[in-house]
C-alpha atoms as a PDB file:
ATOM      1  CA  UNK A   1      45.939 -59.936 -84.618  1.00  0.00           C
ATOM      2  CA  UNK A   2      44.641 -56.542 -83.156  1.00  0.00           C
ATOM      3  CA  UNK A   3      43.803 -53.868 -85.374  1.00  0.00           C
ATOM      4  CA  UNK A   4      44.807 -50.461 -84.536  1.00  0.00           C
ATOM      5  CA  UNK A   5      41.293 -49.031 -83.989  1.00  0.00           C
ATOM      6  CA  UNK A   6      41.105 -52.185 -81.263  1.00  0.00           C
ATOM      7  CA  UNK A   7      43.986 -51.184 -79.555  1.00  0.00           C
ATOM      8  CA  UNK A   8      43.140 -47.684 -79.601  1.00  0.00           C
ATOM      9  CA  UNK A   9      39.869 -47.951 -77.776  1.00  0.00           C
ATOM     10  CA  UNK A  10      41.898 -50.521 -75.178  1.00  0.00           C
ATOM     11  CA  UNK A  11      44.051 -47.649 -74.416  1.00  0.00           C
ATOM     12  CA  UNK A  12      40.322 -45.272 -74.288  1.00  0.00           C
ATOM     13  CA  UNK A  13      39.657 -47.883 -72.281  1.00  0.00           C
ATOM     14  CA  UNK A  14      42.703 -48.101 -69.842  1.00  0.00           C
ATOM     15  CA  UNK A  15      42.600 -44.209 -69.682  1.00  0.00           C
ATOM     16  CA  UNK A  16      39.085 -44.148 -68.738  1.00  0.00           C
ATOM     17  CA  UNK A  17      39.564 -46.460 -65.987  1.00  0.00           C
ATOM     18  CA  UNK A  18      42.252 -44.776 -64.874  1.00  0.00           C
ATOM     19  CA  UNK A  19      40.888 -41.642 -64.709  1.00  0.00           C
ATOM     20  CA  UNK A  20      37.652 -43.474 -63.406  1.00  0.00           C
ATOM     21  CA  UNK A  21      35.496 -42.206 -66.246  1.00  0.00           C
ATOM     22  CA  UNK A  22      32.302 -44.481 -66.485  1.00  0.00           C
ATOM     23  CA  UNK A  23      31.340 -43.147 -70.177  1.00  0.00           C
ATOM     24  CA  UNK A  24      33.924 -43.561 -71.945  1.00  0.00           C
ATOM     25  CA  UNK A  25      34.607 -47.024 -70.441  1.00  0.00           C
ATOM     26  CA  UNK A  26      30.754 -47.709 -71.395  1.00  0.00           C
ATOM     27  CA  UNK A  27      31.095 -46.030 -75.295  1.00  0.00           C
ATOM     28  CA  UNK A  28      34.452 -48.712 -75.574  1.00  0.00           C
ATOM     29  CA  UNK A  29      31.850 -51.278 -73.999  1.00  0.00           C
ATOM     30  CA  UNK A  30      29.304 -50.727 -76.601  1.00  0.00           C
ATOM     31  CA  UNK A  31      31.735 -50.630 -79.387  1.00  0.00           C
ATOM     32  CA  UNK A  32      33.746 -53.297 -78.932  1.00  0.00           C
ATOM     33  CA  UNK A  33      29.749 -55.528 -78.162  1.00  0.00           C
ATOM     34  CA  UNK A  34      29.159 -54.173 -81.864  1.00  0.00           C
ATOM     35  CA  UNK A  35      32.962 -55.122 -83.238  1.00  0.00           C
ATOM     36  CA  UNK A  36      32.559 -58.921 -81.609  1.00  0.00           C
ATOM     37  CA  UNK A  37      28.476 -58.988 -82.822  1.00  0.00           C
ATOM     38  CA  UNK A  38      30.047 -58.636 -86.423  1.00  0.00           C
ATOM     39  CA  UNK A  39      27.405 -55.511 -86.444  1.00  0.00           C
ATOM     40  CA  UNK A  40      29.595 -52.484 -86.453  1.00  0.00           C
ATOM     41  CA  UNK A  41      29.856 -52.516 -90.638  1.00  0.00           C
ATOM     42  CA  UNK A  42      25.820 -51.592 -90.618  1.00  0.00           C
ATOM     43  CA  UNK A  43      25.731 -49.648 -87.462  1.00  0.00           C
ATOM     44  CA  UNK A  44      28.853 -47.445 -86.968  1.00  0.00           C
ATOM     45  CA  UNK A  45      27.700 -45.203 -89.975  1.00  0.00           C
ATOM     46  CA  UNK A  46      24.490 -44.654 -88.833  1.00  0.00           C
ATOM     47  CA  UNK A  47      25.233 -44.277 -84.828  1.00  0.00           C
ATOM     48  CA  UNK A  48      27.906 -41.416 -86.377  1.00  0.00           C
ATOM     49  CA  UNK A  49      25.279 -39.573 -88.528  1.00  0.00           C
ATOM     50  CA  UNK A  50      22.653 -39.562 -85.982  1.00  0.00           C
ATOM     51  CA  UNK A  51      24.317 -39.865 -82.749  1.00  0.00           C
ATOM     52  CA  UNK A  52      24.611 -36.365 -82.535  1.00  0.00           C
ATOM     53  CA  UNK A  53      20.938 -36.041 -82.741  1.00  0.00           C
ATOM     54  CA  UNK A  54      19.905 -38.602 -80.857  1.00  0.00           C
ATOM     55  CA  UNK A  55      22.082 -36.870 -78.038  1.00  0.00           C
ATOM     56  CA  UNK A  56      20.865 -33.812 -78.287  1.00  0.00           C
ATOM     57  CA  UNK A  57      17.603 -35.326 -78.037  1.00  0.00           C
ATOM     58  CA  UNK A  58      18.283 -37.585 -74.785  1.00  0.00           C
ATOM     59  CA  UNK A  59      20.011 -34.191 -73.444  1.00  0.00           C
ATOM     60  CA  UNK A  60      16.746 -32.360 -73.609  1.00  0.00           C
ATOM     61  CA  UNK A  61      14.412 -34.462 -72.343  1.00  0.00           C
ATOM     62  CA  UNK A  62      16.546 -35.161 -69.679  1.00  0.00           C
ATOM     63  CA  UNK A  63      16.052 -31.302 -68.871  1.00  0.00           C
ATOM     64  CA  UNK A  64      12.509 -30.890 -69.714  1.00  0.00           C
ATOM     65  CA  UNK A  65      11.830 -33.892 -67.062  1.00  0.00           C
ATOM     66  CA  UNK A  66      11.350 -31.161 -64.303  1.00  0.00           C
ATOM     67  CA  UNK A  67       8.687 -29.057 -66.489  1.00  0.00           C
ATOM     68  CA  UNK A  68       6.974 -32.520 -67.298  1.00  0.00           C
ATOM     69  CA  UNK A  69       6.967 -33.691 -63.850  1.00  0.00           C
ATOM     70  CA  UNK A  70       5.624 -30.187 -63.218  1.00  0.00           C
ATOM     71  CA  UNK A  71       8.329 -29.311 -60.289  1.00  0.00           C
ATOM     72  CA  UNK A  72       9.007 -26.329 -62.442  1.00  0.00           C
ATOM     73  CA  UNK A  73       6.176 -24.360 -63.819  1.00  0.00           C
ATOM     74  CA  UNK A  74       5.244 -20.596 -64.852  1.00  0.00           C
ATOM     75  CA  UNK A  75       5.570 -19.523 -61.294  1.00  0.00           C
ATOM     76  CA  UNK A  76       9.184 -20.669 -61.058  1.00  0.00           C
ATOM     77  CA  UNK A  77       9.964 -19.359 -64.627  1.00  0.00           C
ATOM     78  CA  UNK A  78       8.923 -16.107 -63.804  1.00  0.00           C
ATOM     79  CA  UNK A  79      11.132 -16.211 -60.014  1.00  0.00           C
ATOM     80  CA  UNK A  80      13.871 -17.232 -62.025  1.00  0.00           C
ATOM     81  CA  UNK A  81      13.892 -14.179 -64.642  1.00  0.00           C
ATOM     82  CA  UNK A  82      14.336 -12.111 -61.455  1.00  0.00           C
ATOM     83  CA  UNK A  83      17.969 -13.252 -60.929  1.00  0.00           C
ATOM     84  CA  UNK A  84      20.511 -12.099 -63.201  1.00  0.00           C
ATOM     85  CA  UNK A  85      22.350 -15.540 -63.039  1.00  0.00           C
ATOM     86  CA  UNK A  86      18.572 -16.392 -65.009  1.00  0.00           C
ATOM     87  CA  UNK A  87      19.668 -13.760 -67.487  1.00  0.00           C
ATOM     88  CA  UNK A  88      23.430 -14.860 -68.118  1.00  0.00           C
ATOM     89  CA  UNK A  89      21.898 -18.364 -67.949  1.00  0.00           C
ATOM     90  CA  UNK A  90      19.239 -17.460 -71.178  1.00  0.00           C
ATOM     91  CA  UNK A  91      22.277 -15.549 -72.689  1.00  0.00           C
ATOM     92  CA  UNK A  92      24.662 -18.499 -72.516  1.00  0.00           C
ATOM     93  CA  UNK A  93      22.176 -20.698 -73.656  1.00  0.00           C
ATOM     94  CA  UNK A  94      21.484 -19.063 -76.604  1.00  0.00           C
ATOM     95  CA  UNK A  95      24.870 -18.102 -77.277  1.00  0.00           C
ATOM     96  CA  UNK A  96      25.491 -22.199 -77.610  1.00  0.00           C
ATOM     97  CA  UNK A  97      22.413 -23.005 -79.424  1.00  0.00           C
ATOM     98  CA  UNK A  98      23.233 -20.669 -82.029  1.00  0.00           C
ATOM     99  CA  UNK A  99      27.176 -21.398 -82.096  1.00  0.00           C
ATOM    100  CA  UNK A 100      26.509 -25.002 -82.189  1.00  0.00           C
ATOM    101  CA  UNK A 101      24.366 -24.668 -85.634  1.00  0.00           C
ATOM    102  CA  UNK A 102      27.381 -23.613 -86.968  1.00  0.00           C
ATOM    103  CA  UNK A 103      29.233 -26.891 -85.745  1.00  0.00           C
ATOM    104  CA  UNK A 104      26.608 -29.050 -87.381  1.00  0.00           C
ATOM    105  CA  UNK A 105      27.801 -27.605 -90.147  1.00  0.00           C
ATOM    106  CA  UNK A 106      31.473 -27.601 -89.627  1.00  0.00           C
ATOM    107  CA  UNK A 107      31.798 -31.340 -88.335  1.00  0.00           C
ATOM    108  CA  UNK A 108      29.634 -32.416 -91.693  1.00  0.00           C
ATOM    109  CA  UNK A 109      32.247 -30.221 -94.198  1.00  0.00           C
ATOM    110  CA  UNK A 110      35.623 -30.520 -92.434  1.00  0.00           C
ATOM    111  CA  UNK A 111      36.447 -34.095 -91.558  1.00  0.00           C
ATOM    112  CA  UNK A 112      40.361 -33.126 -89.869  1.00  0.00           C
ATOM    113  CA  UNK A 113      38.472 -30.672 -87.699  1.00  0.00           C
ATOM    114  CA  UNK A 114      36.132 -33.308 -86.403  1.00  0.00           C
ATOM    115  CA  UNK A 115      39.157 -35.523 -85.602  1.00  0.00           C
ATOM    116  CA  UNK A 116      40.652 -33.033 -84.050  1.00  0.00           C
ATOM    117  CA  UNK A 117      37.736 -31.973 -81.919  1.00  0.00           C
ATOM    118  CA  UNK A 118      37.255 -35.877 -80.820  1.00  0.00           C
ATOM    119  CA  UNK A 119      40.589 -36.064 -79.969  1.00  0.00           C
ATOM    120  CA  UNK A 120      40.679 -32.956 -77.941  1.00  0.00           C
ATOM    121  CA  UNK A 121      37.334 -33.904 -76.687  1.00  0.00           C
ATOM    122  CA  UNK A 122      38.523 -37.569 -75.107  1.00  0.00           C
ATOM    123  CA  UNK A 123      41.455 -35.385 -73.870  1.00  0.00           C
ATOM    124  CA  UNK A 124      39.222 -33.744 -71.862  1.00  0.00           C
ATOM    125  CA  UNK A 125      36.823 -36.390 -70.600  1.00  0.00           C
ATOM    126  CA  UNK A 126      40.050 -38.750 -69.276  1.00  0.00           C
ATOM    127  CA  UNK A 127      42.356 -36.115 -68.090  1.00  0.00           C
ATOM    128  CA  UNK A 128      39.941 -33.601 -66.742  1.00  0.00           C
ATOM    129  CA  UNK A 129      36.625 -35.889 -65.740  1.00  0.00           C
ATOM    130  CA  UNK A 130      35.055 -33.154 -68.813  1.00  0.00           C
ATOM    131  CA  UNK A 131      31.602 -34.536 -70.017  1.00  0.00           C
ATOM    132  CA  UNK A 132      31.717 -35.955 -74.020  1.00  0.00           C
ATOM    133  CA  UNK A 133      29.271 -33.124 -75.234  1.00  0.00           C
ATOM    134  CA  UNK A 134      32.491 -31.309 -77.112  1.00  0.00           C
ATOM    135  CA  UNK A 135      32.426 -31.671 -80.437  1.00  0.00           C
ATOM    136  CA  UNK A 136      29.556 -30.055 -81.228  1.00  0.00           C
ATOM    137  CA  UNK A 137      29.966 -27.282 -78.751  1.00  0.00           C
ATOM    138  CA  UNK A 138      33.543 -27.625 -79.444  1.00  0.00           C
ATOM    139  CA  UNK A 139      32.733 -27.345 -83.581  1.00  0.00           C
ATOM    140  CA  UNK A 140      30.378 -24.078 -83.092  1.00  0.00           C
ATOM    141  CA  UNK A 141      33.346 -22.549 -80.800  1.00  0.00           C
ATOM    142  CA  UNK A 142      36.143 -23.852 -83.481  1.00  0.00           C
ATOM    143  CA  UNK A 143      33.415 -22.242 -86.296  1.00  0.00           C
ATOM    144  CA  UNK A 144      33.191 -18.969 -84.991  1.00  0.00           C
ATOM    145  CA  UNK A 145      37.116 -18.570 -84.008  1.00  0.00           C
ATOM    146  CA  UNK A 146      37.864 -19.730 -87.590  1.00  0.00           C
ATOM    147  CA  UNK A 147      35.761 -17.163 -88.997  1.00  0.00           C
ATOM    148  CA  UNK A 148      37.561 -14.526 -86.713  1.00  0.00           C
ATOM    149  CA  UNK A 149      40.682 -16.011 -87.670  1.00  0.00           C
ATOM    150  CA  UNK A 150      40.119 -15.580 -91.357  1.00  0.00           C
ATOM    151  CA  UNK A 151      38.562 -12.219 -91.377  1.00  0.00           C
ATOM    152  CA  UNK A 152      42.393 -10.925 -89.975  1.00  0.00           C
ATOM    153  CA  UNK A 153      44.206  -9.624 -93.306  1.00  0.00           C
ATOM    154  CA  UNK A 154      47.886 -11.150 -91.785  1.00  0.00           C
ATOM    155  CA  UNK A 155      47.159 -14.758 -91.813  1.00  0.00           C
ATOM    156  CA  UNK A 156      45.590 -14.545 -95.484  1.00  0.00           C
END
């Protein structure tokens, strides 16, 4: 008999083949290797309290590859702070980094906010070919609008 989380990530599946979206087909790939290899009970809790991390992680050495490789260096740091897209481009970037601390924090204290955000989040990736790096973004955006929301006296 099929368990609902099995035929959910068929139909994760069938979406993201439909919508010809190789990671989500590979994430139902590797889940369903762990479900079959009897290994998901030890390593689903630990791939969802470091995952995160360990993305970030891949994320940024993926983008330090060009400093390391040395095709970007002090000379083209300092052509780049030149161009104002450079300074909306530093802005953003800290703007994120700083809204997604608070969605660390948010996706550890609220669990119907992180279902929400993954659900919103696969929404995206199979209907709109969106990249899987939501739900922390998505948490630090959720974070601050909460806070906005609640500081409004009418919805108290």
């Amino acid at each position: 008999m099929l368990s609902s989380s099995t035929i959910f990530l068929l139909i994760l599946f069938l979406l993201g083949y439909i919508a010809k979206n190789q990671a989500i087909m590979v994430a139902v790939y590797i889940l369903f290797g762990m479900k079959l290899l009897k290994i998901d009970d030890k390593l689903f809790p630990y791939i969802q309290d470091k995952g995160i991390g360990w993305g970030v992680i891949i994320i940024t050495v993926a983008v330090l590859i060009p400093i390391a490789t040395g095709e970007i260096g002090f000379k083209e740091l300092l052509q780049s702070v030149k161009s104002y897209h450079a300074w909306v481009a530093l802005i953003a970037g800290i703007f994120v980094a700083v809204v997604a601390k608070h969605g660390l924090s948010l996706l550890a204290n609220d669990p119907e906010i992180t279902t929400a955000l993954v659900i919103g989040t696969i929404i995206a990736v199979v209907a709109f070919q969106g990249v899987a790096v939501g739900p922390l973004i998505g948490a630090g955006i959720a974070y601050v609008i909460i806070r906005m929301l609640d500081a409004l006296p009418f919805l108290k």
